[in-house]
N, C-alpha and C. Protein backbone atom coordinates (compact mmCIF):
# COMPACT_ATOMS: atom_id res chain seq x y z
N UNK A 1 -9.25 1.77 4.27
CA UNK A 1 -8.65 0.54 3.80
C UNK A 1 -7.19 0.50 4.27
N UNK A 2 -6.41 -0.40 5.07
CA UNK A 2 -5.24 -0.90 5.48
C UNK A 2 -4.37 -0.38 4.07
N UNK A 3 -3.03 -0.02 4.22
CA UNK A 3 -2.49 0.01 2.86
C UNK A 3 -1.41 -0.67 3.13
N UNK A 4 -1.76 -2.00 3.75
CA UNK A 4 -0.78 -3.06 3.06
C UNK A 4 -1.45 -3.86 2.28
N UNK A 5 -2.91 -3.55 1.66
CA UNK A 5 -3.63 -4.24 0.46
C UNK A 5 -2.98 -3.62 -0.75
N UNK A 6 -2.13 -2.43 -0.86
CA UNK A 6 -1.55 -1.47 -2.46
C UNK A 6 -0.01 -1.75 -2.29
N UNK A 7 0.85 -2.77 -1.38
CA UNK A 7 1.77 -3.47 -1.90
C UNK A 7 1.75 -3.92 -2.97
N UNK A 8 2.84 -3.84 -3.52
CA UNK A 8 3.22 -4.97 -4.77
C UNK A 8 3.33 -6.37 -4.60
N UNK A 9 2.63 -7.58 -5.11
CA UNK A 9 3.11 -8.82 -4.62
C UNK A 9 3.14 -9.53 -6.31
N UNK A 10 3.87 -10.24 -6.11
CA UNK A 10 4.29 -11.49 -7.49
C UNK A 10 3.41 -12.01 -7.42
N UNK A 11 2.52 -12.93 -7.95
CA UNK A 11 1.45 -14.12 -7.95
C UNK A 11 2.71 -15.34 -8.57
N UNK A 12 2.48 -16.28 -7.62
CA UNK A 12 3.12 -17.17 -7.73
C UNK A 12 2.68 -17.96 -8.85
N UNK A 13 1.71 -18.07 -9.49
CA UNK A 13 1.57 -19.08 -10.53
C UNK A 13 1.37 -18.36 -11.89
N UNK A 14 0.81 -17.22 -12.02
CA UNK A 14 1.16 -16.46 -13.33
C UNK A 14 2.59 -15.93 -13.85
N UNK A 15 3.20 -15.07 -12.60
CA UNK A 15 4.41 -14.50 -12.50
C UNK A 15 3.80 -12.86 -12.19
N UNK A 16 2.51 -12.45 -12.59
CA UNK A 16 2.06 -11.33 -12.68
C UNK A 16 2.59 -10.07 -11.04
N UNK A 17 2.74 -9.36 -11.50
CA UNK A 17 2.42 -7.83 -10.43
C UNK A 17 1.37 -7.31 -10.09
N UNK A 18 0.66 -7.59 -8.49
CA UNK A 18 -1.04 -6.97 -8.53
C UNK A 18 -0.79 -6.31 -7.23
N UNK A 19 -1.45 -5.56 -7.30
CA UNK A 19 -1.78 -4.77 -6.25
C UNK A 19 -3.78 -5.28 -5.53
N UNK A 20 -3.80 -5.02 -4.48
CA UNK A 20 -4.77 -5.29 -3.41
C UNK A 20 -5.32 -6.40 -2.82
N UNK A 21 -6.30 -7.15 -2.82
CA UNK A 21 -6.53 -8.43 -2.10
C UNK A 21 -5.99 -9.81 -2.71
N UNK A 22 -5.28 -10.25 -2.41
CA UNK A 22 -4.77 -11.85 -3.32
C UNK A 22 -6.45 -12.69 -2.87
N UNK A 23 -5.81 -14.24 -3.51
CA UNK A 23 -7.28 -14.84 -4.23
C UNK A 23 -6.42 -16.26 -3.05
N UNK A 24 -6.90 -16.87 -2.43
CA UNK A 24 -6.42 -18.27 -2.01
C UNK A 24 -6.55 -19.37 -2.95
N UNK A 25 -5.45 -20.23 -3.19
CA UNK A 25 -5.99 -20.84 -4.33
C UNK A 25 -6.51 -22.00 -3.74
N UNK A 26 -7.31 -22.65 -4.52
CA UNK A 26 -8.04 -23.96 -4.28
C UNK A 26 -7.54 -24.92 -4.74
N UNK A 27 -6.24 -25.48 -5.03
CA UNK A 27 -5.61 -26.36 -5.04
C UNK A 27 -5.16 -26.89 -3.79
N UNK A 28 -4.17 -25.68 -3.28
CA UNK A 28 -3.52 -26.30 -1.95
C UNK A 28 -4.53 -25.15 -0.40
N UNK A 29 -5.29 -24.38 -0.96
CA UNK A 29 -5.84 -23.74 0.67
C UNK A 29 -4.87 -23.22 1.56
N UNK A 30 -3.70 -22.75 0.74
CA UNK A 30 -2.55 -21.99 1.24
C UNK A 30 -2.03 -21.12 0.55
N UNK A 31 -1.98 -21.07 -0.79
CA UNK A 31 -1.07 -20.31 -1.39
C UNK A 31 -1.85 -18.73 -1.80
N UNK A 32 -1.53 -17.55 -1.87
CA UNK A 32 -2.09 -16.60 -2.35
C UNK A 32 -1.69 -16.30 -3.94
N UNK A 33 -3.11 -16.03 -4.32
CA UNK A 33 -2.45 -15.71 -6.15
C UNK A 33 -3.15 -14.18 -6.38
N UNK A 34 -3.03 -13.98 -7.34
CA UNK A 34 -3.76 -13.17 -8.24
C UNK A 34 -5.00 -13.08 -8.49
N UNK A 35 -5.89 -12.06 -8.42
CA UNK A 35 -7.34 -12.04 -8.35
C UNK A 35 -7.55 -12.76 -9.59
N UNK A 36 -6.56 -12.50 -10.90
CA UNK A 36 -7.34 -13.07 -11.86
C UNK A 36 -6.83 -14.91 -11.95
N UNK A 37 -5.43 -14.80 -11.46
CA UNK A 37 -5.79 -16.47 -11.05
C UNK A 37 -6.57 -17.32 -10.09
N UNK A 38 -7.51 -16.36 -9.07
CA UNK A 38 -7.71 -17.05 -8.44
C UNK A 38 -9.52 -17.42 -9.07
N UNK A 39 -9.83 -16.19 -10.67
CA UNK A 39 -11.13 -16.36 -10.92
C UNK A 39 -11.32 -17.54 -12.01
N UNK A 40 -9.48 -17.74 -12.33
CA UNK A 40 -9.37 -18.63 -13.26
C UNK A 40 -9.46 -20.39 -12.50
N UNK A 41 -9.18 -20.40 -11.70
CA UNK A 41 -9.36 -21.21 -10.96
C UNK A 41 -10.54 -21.65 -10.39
N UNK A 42 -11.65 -21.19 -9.91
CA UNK A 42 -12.78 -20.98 -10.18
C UNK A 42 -13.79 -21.49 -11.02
N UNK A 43 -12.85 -20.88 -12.35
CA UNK A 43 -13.99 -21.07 -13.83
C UNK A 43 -13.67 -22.41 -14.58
N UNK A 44 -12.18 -22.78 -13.89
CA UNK A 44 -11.82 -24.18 -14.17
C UNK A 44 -12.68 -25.58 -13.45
N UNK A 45 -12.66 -25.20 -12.52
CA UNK A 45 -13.88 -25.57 -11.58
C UNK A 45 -15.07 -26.04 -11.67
N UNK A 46 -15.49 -25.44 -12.56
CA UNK A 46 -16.83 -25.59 -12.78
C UNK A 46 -16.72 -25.89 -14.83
N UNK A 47 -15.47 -26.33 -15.27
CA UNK A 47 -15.52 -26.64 -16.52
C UNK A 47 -15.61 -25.75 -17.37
N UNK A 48 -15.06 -24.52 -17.17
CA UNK A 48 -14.83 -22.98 -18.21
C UNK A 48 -13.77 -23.32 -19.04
N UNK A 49 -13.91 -23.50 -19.83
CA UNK A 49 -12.62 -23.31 -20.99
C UNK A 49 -11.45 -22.26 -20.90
N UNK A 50 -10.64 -22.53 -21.57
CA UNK A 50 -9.31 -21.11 -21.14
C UNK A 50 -9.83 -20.27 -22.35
N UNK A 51 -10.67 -20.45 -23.12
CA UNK A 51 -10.65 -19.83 -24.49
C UNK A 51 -11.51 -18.38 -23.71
N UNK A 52 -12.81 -19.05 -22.91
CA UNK A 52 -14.27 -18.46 -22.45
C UNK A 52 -13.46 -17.68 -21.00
N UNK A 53 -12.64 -18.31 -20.28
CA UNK A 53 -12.21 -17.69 -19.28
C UNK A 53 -11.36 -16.56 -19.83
N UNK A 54 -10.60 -16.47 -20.71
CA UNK A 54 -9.98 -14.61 -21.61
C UNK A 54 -11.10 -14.06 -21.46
N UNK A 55 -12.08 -14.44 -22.18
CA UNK A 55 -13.54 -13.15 -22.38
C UNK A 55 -13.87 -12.71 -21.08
N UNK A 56 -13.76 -13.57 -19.91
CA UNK A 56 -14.85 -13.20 -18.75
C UNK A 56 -14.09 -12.11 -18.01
N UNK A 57 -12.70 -12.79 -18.28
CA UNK A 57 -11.67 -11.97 -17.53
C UNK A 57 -11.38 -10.15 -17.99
N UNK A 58 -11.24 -10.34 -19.60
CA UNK A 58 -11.21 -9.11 -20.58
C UNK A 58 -12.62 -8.23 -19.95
N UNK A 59 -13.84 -8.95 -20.02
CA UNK A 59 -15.28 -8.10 -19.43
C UNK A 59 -14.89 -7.55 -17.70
N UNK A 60 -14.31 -8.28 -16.86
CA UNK A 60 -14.03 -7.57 -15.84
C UNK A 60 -13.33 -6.77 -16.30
N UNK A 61 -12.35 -6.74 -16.70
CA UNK A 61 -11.40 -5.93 -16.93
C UNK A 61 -12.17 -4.66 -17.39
N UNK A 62 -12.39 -4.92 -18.02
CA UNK A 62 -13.41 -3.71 -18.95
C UNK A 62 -14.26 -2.71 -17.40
N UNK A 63 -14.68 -3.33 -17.08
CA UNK A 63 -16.01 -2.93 -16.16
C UNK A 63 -15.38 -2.54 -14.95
N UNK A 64 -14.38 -3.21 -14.68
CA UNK A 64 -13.97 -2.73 -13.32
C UNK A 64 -12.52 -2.32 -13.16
N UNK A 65 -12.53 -0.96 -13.11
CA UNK A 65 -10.81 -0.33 -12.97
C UNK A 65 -10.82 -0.01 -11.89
N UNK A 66 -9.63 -0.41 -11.14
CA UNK A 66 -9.71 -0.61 -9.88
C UNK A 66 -8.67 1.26 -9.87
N UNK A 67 -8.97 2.22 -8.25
CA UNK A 67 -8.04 3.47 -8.49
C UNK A 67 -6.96 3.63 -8.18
């Protein structure tokens, strides 16, 4: 794996600190965000609530720790 994916980058629309692949957002098809903004974006998409999008996000979270 390249290790300019374990830079530090800002996500421009949360403010968050992530490390490895950014998410393109689907607003503008330019900007890079945050994996989890870019799943929130996504779940907005298709009419996910922000209440239901915490849970889905908390279950990744849970399930997948990245090393």
């Amino acid at each position: 794996m390249k290790e300019r994916n374990k830079e530090p980058r800002t996500c421009p629309k949360c403010g968050r600190v992530y490390t490895g692949h950014p998410a393109l957002s689907r607003y503008d098809n330019d900007t890079l965000i945050c994996p989890d903004c870019g799943t929130r974006e996504a779940l907005e998409s298709i009419g996910v609530e922000r209440e239901e999008q915490d849970k889905i996000l908390g279950i990744i979270h849970e399930k997948y720790q990245p090393e």
